[in-house]
C-alpha atoms as a PDB file:
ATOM      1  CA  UNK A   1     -12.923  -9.826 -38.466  1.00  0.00           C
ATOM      2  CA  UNK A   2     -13.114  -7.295 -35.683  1.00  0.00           C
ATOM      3  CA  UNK A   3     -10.466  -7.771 -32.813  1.00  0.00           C
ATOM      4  CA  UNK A   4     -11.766  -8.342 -29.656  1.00  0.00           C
ATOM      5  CA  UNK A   5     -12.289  -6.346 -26.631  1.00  0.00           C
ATOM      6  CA  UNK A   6     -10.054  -7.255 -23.572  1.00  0.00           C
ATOM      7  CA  UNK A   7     -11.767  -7.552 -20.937  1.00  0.00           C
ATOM      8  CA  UNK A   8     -12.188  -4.980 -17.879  1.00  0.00           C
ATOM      9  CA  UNK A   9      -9.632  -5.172 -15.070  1.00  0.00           C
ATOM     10  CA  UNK A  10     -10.811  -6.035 -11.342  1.00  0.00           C
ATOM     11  CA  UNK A  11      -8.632  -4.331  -9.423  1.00  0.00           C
ATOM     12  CA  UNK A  12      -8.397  -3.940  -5.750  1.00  0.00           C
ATOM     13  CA  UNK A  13      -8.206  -0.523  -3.509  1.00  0.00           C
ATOM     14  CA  UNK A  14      -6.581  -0.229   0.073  1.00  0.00           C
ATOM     15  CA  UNK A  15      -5.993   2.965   1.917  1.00  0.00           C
ATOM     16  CA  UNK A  16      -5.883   3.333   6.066  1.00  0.00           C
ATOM     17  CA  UNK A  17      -6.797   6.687   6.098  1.00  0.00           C
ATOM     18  CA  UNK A  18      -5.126   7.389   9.602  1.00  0.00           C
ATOM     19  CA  UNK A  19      -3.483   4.662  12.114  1.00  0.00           C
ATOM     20  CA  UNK A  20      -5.846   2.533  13.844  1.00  0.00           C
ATOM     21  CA  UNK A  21      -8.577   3.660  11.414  1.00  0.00           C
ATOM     22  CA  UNK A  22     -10.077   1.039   9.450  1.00  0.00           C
ATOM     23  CA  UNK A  23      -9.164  -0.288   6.197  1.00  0.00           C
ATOM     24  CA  UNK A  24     -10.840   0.957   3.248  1.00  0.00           C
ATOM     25  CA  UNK A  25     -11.509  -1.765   1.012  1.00  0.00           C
ATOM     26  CA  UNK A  26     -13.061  -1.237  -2.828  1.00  0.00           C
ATOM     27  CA  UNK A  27     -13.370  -4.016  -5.500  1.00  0.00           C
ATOM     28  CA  UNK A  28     -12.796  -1.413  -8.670  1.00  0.00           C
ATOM     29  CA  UNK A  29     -14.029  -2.733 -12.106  1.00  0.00           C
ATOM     30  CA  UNK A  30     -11.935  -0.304 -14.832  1.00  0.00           C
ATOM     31  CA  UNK A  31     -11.443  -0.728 -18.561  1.00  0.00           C
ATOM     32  CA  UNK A  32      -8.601  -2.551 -20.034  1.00  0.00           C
ATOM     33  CA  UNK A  33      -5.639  -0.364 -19.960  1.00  0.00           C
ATOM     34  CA  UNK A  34      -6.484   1.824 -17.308  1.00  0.00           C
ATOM     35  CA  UNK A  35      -3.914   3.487 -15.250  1.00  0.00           C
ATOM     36  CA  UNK A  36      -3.174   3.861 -11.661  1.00  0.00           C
ATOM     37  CA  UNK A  37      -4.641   7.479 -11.391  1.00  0.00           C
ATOM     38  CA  UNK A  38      -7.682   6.173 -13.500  1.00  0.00           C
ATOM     39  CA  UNK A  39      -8.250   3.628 -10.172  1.00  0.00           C
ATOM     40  CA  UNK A  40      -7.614   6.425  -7.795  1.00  0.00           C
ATOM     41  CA  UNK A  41     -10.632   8.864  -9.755  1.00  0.00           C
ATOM     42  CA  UNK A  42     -12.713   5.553 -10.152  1.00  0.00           C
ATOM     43  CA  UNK A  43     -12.060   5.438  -5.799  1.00  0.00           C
ATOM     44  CA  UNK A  44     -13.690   8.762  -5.773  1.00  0.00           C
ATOM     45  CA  UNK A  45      -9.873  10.668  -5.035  1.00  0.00           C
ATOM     46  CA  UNK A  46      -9.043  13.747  -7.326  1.00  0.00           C
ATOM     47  CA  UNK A  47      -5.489  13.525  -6.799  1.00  0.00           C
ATOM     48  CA  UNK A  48      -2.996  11.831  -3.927  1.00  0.00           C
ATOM     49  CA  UNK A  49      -3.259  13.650  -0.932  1.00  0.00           C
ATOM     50  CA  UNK A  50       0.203  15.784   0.208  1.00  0.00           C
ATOM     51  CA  UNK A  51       2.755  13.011   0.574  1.00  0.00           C
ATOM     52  CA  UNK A  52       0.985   9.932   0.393  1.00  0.00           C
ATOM     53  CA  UNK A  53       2.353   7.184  -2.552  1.00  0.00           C
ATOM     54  CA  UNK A  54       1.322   4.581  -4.078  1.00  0.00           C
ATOM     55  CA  UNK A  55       1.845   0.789  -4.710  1.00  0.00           C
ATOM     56  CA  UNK A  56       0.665  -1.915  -6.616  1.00  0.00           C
ATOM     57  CA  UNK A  57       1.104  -5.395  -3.618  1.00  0.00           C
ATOM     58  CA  UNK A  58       4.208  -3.300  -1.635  1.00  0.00           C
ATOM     59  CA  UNK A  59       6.057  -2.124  -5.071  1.00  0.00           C
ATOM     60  CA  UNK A  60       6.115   2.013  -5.179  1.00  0.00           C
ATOM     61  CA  UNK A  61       4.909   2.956  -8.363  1.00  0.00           C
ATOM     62  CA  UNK A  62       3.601   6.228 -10.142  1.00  0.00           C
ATOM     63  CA  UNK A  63       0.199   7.167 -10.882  1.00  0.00           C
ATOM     64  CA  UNK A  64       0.946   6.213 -14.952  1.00  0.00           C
ATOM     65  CA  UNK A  65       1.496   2.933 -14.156  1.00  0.00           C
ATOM     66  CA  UNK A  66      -0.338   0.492 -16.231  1.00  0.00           C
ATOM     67  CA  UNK A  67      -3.272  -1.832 -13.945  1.00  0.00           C
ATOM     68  CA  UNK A  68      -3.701  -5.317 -14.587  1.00  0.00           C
ATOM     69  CA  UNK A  69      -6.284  -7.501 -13.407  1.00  0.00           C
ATOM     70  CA  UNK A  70      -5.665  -8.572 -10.195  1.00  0.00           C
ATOM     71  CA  UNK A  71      -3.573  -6.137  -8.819  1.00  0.00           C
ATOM     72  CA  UNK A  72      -4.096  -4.900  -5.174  1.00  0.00           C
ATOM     73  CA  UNK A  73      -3.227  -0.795  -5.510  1.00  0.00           C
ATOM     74  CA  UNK A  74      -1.976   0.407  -1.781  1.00  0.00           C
ATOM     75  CA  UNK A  75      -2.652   4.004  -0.894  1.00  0.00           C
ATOM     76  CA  UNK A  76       0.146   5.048   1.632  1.00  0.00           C
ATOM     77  CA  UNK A  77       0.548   7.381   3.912  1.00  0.00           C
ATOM     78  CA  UNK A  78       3.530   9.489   4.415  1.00  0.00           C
ATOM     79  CA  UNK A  79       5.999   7.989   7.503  1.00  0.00           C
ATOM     80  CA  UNK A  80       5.472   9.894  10.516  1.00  0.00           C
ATOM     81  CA  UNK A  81       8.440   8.260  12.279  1.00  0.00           C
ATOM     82  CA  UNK A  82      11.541   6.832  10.745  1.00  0.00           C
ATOM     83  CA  UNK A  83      11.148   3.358  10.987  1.00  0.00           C
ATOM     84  CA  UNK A  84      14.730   2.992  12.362  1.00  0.00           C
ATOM     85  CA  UNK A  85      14.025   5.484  15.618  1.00  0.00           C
ATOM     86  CA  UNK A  86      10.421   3.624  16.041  1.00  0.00           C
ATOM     87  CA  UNK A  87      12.733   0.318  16.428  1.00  0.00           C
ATOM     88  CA  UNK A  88      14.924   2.007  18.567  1.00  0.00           C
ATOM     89  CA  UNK A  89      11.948   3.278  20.880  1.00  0.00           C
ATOM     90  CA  UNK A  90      10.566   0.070  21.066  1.00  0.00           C
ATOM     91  CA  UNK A  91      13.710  -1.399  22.386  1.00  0.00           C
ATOM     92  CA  UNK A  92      14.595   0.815  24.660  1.00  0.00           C
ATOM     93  CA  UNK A  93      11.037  -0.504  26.250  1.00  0.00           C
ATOM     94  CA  UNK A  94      11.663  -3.949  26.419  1.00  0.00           C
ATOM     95  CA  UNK A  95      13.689  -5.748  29.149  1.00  0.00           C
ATOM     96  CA  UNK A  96      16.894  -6.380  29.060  1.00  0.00           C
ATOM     97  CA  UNK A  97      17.488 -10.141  27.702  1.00  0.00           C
ATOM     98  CA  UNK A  98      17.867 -12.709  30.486  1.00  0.00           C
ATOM     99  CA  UNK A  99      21.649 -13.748  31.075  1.00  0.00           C
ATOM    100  CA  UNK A 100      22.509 -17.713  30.737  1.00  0.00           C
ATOM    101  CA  UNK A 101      22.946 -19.713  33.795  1.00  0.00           C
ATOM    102  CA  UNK A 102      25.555 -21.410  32.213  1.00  0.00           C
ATOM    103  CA  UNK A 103      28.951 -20.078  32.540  1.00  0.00           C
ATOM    104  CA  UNK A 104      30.778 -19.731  28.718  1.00  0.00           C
ATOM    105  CA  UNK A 105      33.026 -22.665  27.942  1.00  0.00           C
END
């Protein structure tokens, strides 16, 4: 008896090209087994572009990592801003907190 064929994998592709873009969003059907770079060719990508990663639902992984159906793969962009100094920045914009009425016990 022959063994049987596992079935393709229906994997998901996300990539925000630049901030405030929209989100690119491809239902990819790839054969069992398929890697991360096979998704990325099947998306129409040669290669990662200078800096950019990749993740399978907010995990970092490698382009030989090993799809499975139902995986979401995440094209990211290289950080323009450390997210620590964008904090900071967005602090120093706020107003101050308000100060309680009530004196300290």
């Amino acid at each position: 008896m022959a063994p049987a064929e596992a079935p393709p994998l229906q994997v998901e592709w996300l990539c925000s090209p630049a901030p405030g873009a929209p989100l690119k969003r491809l239902m990819l059907t790839l054969p069992a087994g398929s890697l991360a770079r096979d998704a990325l060719h099947a998306a129409g990508l040669d290669d990662l572009p200078e800096g950019w990663g990749m993740a399978i639902w907010g995990r970092h992984i490698g382009p030989l990592e090993i799809l499975h159906s139902g995986d979401r793969l995440e094209l990211l962009r290289p950080l323009t801003v450390d997210p620590m100094e964008a904090r900071r920045r967005r602090q120093a914009h706020q107003r101050p907190p308000r100060r309680s009425r009530h004196k300290a016990g």
